[in-house]
C-alpha atoms as a PDB file:
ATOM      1  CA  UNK A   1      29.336  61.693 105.824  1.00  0.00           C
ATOM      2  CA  UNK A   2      26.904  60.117 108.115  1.00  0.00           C
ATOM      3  CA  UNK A   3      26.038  56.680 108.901  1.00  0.00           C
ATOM      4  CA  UNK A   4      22.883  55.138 107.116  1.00  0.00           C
ATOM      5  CA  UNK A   5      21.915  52.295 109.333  1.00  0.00           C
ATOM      6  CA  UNK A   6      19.631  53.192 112.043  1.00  0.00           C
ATOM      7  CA  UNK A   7      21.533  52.579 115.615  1.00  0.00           C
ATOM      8  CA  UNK A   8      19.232  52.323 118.786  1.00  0.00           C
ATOM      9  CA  UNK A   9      21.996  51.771 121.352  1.00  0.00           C
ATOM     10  CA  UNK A  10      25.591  52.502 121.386  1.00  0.00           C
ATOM     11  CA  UNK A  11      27.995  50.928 123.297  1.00  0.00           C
ATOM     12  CA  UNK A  12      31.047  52.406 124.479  1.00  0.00           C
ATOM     13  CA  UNK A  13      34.695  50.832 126.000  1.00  0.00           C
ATOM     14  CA  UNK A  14      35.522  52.537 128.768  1.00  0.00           C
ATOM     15  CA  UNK A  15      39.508  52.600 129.282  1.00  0.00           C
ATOM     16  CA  UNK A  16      41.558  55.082 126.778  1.00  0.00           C
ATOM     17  CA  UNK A  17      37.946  55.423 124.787  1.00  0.00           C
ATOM     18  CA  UNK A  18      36.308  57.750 127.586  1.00  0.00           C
ATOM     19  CA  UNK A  19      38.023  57.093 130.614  1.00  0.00           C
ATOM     20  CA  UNK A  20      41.805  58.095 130.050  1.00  0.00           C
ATOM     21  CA  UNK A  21      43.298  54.896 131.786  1.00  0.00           C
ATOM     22  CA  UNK A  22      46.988  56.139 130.315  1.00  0.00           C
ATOM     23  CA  UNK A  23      46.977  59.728 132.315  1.00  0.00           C
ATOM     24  CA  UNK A  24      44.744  58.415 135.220  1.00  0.00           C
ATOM     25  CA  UNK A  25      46.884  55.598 135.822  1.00  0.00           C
ATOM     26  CA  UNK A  26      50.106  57.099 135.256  1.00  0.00           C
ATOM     27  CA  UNK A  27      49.212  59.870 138.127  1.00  0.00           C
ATOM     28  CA  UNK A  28      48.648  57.347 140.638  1.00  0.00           C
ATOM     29  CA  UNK A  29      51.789  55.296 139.835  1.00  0.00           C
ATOM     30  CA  UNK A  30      53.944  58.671 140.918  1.00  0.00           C
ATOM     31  CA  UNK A  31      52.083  58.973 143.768  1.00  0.00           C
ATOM     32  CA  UNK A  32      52.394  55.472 144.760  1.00  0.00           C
ATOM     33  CA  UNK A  33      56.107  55.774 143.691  1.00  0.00           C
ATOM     34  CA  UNK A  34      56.995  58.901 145.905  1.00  0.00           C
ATOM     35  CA  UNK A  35      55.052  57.720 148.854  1.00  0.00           C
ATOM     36  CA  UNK A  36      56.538  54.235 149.149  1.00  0.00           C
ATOM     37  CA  UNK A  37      59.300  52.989 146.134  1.00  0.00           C
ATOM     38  CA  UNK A  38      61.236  56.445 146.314  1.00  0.00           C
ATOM     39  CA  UNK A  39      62.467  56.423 149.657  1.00  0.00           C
ATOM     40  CA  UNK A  40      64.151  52.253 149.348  1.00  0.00           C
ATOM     41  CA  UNK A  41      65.011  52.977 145.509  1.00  0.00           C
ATOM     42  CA  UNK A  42      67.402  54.966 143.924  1.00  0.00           C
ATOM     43  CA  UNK A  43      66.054  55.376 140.589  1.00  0.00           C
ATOM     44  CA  UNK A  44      63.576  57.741 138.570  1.00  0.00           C
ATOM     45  CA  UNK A  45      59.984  57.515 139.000  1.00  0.00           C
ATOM     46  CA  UNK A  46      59.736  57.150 135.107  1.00  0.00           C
ATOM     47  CA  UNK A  47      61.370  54.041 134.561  1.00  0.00           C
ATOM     48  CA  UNK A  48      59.400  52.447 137.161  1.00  0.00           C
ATOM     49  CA  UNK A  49      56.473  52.990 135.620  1.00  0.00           C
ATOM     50  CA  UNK A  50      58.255  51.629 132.217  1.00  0.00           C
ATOM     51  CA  UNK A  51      58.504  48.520 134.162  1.00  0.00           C
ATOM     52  CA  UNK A  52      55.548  48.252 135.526  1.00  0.00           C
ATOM     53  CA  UNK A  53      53.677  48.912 132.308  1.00  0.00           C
ATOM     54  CA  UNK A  54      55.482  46.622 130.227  1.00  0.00           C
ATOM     55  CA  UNK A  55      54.814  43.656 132.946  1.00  0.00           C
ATOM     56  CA  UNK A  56      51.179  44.408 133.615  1.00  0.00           C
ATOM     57  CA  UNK A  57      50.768  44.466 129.943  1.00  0.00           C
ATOM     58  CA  UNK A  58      51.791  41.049 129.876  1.00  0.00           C
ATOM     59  CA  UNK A  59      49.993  39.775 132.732  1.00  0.00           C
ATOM     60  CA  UNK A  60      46.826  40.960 131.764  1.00  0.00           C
ATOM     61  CA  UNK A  61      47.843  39.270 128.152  1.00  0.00           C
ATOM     62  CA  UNK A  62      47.800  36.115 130.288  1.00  0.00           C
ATOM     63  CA  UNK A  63      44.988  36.932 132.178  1.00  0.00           C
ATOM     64  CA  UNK A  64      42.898  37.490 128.589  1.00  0.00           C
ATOM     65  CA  UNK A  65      44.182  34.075 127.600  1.00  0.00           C
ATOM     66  CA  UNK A  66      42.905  32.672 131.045  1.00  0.00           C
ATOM     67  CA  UNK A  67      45.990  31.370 132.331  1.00  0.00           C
ATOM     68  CA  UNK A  68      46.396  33.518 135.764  1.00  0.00           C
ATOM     69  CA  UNK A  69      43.720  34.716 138.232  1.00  0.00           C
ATOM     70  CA  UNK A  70      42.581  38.548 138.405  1.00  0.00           C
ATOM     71  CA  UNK A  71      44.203  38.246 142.060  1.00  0.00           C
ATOM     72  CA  UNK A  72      47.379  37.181 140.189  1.00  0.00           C
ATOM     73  CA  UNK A  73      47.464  40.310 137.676  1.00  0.00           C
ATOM     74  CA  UNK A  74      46.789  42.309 140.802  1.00  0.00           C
ATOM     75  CA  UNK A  75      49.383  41.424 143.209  1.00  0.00           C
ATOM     76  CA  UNK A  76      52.280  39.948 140.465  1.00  0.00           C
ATOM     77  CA  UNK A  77      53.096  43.237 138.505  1.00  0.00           C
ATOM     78  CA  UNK A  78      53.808  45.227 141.624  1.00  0.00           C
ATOM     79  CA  UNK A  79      55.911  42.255 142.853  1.00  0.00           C
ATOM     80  CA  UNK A  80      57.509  41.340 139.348  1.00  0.00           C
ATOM     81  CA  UNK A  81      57.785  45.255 139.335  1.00  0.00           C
ATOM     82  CA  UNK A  82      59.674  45.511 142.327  1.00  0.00           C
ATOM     83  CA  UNK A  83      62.000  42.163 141.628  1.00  0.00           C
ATOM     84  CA  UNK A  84      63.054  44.213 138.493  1.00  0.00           C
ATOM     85  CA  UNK A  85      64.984  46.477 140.786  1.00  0.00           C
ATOM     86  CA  UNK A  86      65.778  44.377 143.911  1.00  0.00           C
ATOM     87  CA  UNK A  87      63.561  44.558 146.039  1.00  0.00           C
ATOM     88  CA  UNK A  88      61.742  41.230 147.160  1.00  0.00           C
ATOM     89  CA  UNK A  89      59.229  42.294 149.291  1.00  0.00           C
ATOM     90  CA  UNK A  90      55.606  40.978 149.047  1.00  0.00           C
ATOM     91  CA  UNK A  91      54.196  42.720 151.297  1.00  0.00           C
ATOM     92  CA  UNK A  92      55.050  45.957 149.676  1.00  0.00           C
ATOM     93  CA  UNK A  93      53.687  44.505 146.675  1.00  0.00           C
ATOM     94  CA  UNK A  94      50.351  44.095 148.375  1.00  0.00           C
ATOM     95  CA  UNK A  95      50.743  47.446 149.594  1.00  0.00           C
ATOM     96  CA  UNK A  96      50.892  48.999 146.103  1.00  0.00           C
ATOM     97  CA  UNK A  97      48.335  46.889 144.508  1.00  0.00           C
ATOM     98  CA  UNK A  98      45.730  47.551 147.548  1.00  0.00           C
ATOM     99  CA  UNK A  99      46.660  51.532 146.923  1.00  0.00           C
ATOM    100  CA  UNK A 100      46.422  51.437 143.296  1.00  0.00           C
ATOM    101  CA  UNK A 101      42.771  49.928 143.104  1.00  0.00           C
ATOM    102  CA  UNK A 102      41.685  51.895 145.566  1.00  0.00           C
ATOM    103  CA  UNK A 103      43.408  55.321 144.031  1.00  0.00           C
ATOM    104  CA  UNK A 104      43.179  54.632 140.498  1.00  0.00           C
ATOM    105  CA  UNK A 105      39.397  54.621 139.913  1.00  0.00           C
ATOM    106  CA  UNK A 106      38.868  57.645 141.292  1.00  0.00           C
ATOM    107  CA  UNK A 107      40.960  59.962 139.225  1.00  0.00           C
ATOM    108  CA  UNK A 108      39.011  61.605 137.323  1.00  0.00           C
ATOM    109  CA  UNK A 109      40.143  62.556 133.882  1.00  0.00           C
ATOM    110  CA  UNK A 110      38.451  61.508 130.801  1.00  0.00           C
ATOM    111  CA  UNK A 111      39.249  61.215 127.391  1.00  0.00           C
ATOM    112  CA  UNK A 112      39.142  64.519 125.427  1.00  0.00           C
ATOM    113  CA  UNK A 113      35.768  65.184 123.992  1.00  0.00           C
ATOM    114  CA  UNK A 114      33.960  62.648 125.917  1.00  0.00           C
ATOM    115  CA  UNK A 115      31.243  64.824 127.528  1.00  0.00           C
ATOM    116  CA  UNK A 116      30.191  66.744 125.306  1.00  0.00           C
ATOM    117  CA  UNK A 117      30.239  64.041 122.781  1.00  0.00           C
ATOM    118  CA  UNK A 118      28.141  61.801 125.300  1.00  0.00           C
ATOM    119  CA  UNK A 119      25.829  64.718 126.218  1.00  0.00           C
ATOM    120  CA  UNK A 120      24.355  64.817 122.700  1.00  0.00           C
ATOM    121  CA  UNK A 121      24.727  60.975 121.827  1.00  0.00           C
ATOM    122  CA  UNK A 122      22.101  60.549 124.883  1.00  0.00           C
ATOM    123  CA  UNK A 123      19.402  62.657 123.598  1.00  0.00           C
ATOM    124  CA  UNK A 124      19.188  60.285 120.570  1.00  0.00           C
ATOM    125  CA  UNK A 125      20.725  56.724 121.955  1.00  0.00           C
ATOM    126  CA  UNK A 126      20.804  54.347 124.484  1.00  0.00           C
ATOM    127  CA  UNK A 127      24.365  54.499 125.766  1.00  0.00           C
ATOM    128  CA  UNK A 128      26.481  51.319 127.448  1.00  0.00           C
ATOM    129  CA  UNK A 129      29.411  50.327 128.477  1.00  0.00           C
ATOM    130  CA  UNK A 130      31.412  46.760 127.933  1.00  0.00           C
ATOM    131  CA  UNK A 131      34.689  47.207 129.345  1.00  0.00           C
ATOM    132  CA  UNK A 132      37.697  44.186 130.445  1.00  0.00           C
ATOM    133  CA  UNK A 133      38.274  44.825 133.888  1.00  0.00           C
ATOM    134  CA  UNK A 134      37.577  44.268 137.553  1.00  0.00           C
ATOM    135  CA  UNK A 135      34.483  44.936 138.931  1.00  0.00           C
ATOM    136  CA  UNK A 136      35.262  47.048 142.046  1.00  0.00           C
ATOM    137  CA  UNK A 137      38.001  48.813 140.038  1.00  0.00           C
ATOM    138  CA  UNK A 138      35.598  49.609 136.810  1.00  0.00           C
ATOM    139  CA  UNK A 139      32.331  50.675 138.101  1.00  0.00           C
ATOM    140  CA  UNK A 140      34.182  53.305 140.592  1.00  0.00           C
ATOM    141  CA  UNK A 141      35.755  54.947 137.280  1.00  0.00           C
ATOM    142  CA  UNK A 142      32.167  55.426 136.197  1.00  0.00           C
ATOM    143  CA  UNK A 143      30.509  56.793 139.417  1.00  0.00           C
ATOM    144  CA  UNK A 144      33.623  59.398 140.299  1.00  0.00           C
ATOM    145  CA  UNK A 145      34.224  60.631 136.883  1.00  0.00           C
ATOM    146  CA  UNK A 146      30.689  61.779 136.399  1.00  0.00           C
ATOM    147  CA  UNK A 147      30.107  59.029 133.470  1.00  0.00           C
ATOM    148  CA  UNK A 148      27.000  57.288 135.426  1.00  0.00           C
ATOM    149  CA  UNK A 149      24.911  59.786 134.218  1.00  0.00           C
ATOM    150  CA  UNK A 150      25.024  58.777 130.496  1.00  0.00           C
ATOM    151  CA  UNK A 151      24.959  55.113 130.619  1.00  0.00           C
ATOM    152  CA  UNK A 152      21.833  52.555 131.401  1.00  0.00           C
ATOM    153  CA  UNK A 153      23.888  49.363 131.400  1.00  0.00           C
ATOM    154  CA  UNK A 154      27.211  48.776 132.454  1.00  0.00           C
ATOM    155  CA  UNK A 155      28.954  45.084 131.993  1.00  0.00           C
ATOM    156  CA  UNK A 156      32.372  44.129 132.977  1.00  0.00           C
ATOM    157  CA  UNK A 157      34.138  41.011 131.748  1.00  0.00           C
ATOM    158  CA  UNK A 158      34.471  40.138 135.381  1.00  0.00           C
ATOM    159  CA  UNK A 159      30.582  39.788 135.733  1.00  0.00           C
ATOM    160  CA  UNK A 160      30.157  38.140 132.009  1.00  0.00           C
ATOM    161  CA  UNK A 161      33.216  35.724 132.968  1.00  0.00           C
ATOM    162  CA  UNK A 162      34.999  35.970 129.914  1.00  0.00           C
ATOM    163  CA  UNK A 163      37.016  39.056 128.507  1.00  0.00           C
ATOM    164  CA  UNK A 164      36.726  40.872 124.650  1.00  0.00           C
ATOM    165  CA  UNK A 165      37.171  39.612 122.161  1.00  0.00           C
ATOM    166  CA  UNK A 166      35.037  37.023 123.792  1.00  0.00           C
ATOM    167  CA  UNK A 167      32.002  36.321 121.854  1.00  0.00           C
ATOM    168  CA  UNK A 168      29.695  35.938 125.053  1.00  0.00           C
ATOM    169  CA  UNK A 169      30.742  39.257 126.574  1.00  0.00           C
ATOM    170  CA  UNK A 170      29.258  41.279 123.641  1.00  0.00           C
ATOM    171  CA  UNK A 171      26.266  38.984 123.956  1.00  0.00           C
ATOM    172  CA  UNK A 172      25.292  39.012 127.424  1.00  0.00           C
ATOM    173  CA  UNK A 173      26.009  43.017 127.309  1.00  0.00           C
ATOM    174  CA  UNK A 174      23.549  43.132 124.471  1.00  0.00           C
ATOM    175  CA  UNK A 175      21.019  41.225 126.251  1.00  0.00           C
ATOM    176  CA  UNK A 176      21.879  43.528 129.595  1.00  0.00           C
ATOM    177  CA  UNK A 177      20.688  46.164 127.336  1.00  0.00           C
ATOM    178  CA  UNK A 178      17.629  44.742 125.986  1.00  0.00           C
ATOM    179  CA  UNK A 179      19.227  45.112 122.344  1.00  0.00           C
ATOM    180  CA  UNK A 180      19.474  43.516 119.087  1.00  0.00           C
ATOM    181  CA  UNK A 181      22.767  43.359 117.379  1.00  0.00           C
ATOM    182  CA  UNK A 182      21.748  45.053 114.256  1.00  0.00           C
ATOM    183  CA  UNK A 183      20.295  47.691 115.819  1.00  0.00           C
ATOM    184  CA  UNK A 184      23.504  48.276 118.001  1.00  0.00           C
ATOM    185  CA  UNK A 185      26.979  50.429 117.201  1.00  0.00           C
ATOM    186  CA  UNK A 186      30.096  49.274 119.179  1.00  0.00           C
ATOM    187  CA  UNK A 187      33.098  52.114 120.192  1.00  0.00           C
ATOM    188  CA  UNK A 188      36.450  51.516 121.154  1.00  0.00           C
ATOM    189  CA  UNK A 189      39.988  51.488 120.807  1.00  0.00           C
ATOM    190  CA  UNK A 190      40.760  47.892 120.801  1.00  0.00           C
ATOM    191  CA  UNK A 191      41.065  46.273 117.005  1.00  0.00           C
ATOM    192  CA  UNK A 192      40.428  43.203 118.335  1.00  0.00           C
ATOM    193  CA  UNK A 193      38.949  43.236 121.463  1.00  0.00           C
ATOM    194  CA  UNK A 194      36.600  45.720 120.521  1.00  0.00           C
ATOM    195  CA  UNK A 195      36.087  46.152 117.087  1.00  0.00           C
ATOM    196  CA  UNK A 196      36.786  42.693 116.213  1.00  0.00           C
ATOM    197  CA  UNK A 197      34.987  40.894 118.773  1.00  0.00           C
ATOM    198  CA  UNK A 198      31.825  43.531 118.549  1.00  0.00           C
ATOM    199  CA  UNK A 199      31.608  42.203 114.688  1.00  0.00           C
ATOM    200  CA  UNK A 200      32.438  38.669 115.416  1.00  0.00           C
ATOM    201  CA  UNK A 201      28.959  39.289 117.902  1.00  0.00           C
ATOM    202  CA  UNK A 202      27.002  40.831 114.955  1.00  0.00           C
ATOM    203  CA  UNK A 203      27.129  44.613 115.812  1.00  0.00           C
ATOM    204  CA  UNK A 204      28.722  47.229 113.568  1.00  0.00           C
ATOM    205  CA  UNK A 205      32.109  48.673 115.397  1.00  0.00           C
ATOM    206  CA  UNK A 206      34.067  52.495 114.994  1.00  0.00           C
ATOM    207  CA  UNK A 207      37.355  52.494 115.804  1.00  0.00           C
ATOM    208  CA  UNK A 208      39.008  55.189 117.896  1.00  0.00           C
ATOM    209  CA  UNK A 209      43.017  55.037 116.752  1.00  0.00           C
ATOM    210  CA  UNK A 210      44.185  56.672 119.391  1.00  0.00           C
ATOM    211  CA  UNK A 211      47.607  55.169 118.811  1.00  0.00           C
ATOM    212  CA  UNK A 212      47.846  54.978 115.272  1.00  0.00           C
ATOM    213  CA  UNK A 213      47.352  51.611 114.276  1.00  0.00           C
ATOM    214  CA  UNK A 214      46.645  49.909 111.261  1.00  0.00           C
ATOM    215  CA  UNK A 215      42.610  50.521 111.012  1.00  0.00           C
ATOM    216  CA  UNK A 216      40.660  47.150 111.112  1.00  0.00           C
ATOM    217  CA  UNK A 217      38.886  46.027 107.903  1.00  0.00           C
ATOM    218  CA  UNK A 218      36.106  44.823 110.469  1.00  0.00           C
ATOM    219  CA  UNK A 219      35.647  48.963 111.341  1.00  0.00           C
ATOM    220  CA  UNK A 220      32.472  50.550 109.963  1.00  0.00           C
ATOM    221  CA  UNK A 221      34.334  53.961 110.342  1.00  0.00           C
ATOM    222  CA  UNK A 222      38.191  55.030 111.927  1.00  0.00           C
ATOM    223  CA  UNK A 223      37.874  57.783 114.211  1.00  0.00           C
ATOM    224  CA  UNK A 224      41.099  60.192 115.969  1.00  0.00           C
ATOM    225  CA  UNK A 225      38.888  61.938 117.646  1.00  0.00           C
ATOM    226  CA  UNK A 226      35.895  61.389 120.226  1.00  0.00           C
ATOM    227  CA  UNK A 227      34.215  64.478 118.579  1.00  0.00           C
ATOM    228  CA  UNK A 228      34.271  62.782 115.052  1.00  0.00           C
ATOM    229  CA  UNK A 229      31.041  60.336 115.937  1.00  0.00           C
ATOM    230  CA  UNK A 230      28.985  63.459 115.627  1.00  0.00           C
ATOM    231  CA  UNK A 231      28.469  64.286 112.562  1.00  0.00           C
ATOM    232  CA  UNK A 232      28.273  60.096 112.085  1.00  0.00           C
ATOM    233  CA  UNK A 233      25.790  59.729 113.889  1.00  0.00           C
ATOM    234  CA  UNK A 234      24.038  62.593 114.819  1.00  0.00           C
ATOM    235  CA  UNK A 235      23.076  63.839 111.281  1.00  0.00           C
END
């Protein structure tokens, strides 16, 4: 099976679609954990990060819906975090947060199949990236993880000012890119954010279930696998 429209430029997410946000972030939370929580906390390293999942999930839910700052998601689910079990201490909290935005980025793992998926998509596409997120914590995922090499445009919600499923992120990235919406193929792992909100924009979207959701009816094609957009689109 292969896909029939003719796609100029693809555009990719970039957290848990290439970039693997869960294991990369995850690493730096234990090392974060063991370096400064451990030693004034008496509990495992695992539910901490349970905790702090669970409340950054919620902040950046907020954050989405615009009603906290970036600073605010930054700073609040270390201190939230550590209130959880105790410990008031905001300075700590900035401690954490500074650490984790300067650590986090540069871990390096990426999702499985990306590469070589992405070295043969960019003998035949223009590759992008749209991707919610900070701008000094996103483009330094890019650069150390050796994924600069197969993009030409790179837009963050932080530069577009509004976050997917947001209409006018898709749009300005597509302009970024010098691209037309028919002519361009969205990929991510977000049914609404990215799938949705790429089709909402005019683009055709391929989900990557890495979690095993319900597939969107807004999907052109459901993938499991990174590896699966190759005989979709290279055919």
């Amino acid at each position: 099976m292969s896909t029939q429209k003719k796609y100029r430029h693809i555009f990719f997410d970039l957290d848990n679609t290439l970039w693997d946000f869960n294991r990369n972030s995850v690493e730096t939370l234990k090392e974060l954990f063991i370096e400064w929580v451990a030693p004034r906390l008496n509990i495992g390293v695992e539910s901490f990060i349970d905790v702090y999942e669970k409340i950054n999930h919620q902040l950046w839910n907020k954050y989405r819906d615009g009603q906290i700052s970036r600073q605010q998601v930054a700073i609040d689910r270390f201190t939230l975090t550590l209130k959880n079990f105790g410990i008031d201490d905001e300075t700590l909290a900035a401690l954490l947060s500074e650490a984790y935005i300067h650590r986090s980025p540069r871990k390096t793992r990426l999702v499985e199949g990306a590469s070589e998926v992405l070295d043969q998509l960019k003998s035949k596409f223009h590759l992008h990236i749209i991707t919610n997120g900070f701008l000094e914590v996103q483009i330094p995922k890019v650069e150390h993880s050796g994924l600069g090499e197969y993009f030409e445009t790179i837009t963050t919600s932080e530069e577009c000012g509004c976050l997917k499923p947001c209409r006018k992120i898709f749009e300005f990235a597509l302009g970024k890119a010098g691209a037309r919406p028919n002519e361009s193929l969205m990929v991510g792992d977000d049914p609404d954010g990215d799938v949705k909100g790429a089709t909402e924009a005019g683009m055709d979207a391929i989900f990557y279930n890495i979690s095993g959701e319900n597939n969107p009816p807004e999907a052109l094609y459901c993938i499991k696998n990174l590896r699966e957009l190759l005989p979709l689109l290279m055919s």
